[in-house]
C-alpha atoms as a PDB file:
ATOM      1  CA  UNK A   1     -16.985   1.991 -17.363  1.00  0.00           C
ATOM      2  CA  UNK A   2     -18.030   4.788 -15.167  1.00  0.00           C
ATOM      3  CA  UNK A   3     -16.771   2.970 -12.377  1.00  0.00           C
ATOM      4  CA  UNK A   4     -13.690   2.831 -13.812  1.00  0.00           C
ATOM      5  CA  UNK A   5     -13.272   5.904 -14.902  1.00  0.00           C
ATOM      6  CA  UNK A   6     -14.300   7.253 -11.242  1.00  0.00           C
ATOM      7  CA  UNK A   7     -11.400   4.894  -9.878  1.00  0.00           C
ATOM      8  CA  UNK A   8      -9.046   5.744 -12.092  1.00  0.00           C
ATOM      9  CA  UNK A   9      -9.505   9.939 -11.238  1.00  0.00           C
ATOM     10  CA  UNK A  10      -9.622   9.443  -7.750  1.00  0.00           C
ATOM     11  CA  UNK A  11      -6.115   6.974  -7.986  1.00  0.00           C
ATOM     12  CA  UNK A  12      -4.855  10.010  -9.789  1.00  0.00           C
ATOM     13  CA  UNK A  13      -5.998  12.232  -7.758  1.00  0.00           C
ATOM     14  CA  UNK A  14      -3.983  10.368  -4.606  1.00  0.00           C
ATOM     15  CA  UNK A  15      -0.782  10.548  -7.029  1.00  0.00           C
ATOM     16  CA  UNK A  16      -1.081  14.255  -6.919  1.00  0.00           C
ATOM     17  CA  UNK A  17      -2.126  14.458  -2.979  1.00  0.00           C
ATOM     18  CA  UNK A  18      -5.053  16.725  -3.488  1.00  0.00           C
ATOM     19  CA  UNK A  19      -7.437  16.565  -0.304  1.00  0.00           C
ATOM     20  CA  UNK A  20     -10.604  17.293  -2.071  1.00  0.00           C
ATOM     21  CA  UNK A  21     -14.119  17.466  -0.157  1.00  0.00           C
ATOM     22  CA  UNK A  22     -16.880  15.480  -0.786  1.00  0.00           C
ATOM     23  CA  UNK A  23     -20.310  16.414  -2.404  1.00  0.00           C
ATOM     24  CA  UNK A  24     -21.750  17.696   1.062  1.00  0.00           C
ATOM     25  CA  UNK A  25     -18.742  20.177   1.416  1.00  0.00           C
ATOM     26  CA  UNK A  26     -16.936  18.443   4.569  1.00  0.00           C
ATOM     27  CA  UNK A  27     -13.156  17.313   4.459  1.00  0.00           C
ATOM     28  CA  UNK A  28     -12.776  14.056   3.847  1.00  0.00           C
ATOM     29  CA  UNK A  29     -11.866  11.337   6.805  1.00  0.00           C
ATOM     30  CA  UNK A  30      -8.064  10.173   6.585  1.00  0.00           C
ATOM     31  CA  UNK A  31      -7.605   6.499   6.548  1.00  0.00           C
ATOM     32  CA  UNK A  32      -5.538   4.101   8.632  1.00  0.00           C
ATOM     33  CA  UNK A  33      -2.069   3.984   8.154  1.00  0.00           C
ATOM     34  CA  UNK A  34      -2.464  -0.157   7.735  1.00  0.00           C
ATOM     35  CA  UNK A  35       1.310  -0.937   6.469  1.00  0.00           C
ATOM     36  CA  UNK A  36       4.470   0.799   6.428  1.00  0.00           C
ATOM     37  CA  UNK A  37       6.550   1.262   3.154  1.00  0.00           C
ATOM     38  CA  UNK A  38      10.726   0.734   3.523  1.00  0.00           C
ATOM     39  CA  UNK A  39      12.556   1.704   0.923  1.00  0.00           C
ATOM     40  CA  UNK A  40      16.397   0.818   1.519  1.00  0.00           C
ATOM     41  CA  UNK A  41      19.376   2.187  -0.291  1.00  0.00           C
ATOM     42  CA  UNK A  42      22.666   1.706   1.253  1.00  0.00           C
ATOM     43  CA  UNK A  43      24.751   4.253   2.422  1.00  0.00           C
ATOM     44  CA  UNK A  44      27.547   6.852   0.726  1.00  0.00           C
ATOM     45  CA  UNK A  45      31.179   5.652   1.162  1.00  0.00           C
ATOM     46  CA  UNK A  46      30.536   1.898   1.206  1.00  0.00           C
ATOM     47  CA  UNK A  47      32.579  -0.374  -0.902  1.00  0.00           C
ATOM     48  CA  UNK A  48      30.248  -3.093  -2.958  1.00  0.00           C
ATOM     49  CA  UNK A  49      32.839  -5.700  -1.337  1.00  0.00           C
ATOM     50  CA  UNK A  50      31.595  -4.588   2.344  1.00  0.00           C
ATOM     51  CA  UNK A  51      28.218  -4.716   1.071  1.00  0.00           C
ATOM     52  CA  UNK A  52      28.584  -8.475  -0.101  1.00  0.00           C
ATOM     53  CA  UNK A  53      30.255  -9.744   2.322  1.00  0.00           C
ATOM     54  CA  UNK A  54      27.085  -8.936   5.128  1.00  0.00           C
ATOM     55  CA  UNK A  55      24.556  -9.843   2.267  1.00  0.00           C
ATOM     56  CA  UNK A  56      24.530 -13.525   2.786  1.00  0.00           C
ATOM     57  CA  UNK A  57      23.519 -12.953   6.925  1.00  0.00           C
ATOM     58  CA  UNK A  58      21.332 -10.174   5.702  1.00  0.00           C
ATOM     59  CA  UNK A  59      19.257 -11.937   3.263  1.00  0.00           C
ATOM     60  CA  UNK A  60      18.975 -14.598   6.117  1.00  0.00           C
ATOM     61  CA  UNK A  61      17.830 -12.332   8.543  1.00  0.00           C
ATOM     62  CA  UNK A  62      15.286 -10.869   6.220  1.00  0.00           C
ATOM     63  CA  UNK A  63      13.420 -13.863   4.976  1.00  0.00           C
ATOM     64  CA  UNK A  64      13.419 -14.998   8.453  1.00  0.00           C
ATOM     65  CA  UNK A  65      11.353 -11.770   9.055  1.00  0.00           C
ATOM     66  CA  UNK A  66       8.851 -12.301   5.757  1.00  0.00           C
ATOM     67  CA  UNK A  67       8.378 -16.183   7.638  1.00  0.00           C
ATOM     68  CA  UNK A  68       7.425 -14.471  10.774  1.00  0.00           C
ATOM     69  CA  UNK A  69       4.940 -12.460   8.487  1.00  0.00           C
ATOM     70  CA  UNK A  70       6.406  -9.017   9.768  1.00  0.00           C
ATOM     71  CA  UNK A  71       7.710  -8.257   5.681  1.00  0.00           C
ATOM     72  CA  UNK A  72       4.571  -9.132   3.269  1.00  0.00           C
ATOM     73  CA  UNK A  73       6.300  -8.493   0.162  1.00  0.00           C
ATOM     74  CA  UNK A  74       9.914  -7.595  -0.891  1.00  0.00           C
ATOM     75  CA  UNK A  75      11.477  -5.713  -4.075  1.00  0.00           C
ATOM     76  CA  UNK A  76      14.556  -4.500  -5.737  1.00  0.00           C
ATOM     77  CA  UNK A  77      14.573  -0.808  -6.686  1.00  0.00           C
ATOM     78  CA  UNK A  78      14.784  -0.480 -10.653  1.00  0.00           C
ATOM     79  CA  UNK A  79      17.717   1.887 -11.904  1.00  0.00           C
ATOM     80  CA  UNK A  80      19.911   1.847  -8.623  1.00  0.00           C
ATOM     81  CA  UNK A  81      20.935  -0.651  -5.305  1.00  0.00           C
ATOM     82  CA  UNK A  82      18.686  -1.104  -3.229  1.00  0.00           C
ATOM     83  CA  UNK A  83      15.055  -2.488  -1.944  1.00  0.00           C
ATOM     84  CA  UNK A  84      11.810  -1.885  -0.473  1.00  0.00           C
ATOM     85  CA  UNK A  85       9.439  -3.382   1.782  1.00  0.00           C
ATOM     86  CA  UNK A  86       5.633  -3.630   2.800  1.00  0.00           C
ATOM     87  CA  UNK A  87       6.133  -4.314   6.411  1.00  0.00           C
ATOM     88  CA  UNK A  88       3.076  -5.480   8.620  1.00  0.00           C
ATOM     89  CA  UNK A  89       3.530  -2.974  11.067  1.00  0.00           C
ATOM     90  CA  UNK A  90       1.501   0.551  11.472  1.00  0.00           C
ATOM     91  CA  UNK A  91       4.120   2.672  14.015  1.00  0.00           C
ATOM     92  CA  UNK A  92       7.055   4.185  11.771  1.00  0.00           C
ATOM     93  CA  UNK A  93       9.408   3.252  14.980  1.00  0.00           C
ATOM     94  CA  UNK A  94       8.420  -0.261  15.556  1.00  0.00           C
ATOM     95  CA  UNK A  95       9.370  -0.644  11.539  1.00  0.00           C
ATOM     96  CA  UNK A  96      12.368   1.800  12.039  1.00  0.00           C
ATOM     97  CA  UNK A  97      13.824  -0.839  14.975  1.00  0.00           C
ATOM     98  CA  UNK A  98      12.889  -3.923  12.862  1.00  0.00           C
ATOM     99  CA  UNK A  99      15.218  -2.763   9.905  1.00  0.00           C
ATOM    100  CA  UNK A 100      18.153  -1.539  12.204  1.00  0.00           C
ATOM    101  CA  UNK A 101      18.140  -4.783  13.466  1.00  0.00           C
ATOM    102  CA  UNK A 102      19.495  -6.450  10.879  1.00  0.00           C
ATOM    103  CA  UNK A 103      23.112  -7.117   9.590  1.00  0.00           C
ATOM    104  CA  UNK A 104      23.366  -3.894   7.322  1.00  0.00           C
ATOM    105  CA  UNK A 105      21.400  -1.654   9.675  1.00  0.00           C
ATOM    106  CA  UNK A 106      23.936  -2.562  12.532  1.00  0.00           C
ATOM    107  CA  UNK A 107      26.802  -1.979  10.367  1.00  0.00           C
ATOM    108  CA  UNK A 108      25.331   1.589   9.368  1.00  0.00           C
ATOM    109  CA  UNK A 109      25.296   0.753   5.724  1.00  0.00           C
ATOM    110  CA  UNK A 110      21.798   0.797   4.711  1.00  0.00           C
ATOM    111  CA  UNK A 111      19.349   3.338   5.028  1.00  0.00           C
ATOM    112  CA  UNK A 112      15.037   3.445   5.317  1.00  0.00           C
ATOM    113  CA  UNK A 113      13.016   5.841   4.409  1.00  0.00           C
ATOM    114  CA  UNK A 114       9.750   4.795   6.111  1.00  0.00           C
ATOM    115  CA  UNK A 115       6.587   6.001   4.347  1.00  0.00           C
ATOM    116  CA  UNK A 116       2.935   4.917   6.441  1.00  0.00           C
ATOM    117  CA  UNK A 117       0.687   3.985   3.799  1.00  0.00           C
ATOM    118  CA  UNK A 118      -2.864   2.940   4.059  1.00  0.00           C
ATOM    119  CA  UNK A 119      -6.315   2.332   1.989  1.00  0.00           C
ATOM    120  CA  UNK A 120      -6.492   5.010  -1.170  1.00  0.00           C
ATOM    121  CA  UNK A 121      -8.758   7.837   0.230  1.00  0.00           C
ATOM    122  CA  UNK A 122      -9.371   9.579  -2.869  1.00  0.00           C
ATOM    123  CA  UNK A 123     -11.925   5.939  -2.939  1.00  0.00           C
ATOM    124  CA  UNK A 124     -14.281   7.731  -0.743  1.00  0.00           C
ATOM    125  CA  UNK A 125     -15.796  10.179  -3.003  1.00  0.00           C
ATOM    126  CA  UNK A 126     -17.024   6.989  -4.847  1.00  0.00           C
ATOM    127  CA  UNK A 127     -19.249   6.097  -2.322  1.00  0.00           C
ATOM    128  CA  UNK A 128     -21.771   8.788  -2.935  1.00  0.00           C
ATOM    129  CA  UNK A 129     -22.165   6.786  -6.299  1.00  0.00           C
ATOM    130  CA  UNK A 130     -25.623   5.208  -7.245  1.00  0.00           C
ATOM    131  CA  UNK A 131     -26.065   1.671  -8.126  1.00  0.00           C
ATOM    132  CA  UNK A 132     -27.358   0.918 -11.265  1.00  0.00           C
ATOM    133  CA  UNK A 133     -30.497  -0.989 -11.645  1.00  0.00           C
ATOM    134  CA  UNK A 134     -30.663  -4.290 -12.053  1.00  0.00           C
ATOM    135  CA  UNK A 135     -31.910  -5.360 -15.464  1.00  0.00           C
ATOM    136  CA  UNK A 136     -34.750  -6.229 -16.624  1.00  0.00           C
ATOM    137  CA  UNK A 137     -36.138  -6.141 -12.673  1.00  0.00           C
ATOM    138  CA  UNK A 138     -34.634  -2.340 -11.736  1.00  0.00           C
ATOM    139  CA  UNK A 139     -33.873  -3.575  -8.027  1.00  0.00           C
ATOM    140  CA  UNK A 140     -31.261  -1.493  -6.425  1.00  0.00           C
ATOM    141  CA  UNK A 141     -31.745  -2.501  -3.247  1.00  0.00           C
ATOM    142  CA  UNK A 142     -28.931  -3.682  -0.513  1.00  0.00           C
ATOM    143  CA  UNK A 143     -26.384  -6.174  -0.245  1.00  0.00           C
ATOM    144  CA  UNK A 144     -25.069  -7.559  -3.911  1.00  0.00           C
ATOM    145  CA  UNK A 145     -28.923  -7.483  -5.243  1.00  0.00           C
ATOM    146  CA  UNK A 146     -29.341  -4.324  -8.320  1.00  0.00           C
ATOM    147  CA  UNK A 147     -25.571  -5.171  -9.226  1.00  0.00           C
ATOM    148  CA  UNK A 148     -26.278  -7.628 -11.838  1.00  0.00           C
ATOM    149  CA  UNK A 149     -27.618  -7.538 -15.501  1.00  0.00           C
ATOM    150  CA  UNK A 150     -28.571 -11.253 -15.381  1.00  0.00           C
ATOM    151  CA  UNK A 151     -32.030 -11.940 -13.637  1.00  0.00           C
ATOM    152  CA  UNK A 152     -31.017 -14.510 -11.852  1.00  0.00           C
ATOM    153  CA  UNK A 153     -28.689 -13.308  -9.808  1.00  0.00           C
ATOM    154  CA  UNK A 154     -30.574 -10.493  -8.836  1.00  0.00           C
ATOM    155  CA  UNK A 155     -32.121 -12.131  -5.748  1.00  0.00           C
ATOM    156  CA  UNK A 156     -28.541 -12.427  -3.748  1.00  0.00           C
END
């Protein structure tokens, strides 16, 4: 529960970018940017008809790209046109010439807004956490052993 709770505050925390220090006082490490978030809307003065009638070589183009693993996952945006991406790339650029590449980025009718995202940070200040003991033997030692309540799993 504590675990949770820890989690939950430090999740929260991320959602409000605070850039807390740890116990010890020092600033705490950045992570890697690992993925890049794409969020596509398409463009002011665009008619729905132009839109439709690239769709069909778009959508090609873009599973083609989540077969070649470069797009991990794909979503509509809720409450207006549009979708975003987790794309398997870390540079901003490399995903920047990815999306213009394809049919609505060469037509100038879609727009990204890339956003670098990586492991949640805010995770860190959980690490200073204690194990609990494991019951009834009160190991905490290292590796999975002083994680469990029942005995015999204790020894892993």
């Amino acid at each position: 529960m504590k675990f949770a709770l820890a989690a939950a505050l430090a999740f929260i925390g991320c959602l409000f970018g605070f850039n807390s220090a740890n116990a010890q006082g020092a600033a705490m490490k950045t992570t890697p940017t690992t993925k890049i978030l794409a969020i596509g809307t398409i463009n002011p003065g665009f008619e729905q008809s132009q839109v439709f009638a690239v769709l069909p070589e778009e959508v090609r183009e873009t599973v083609d790209l989540y077969l070649d693993g470069k797009i991990e996952q794909w979503y509509s945006l809720q409450g207006k046109p549009g979708v975003a991406f987790i794309i398997n790339v870390t540079d901003p650029a490399v995903a920047h010439e990815m999306l213009e590449k394809l049919p609505l980025g060469k037509a100038h009718m879609m727009s990204f807004e890339l956003i670098p995202i990586g492991p949640l940070n805010p995770l860190r200040l959980l690490q200073g956490m204690q194990p609990k003991p494991c019951r009834p033997c009160g190991n905490t030692g290292g590796g999975a052993a002083g994680r469990y309540i029942d005995p015999s799993r204790c020894a892993e």
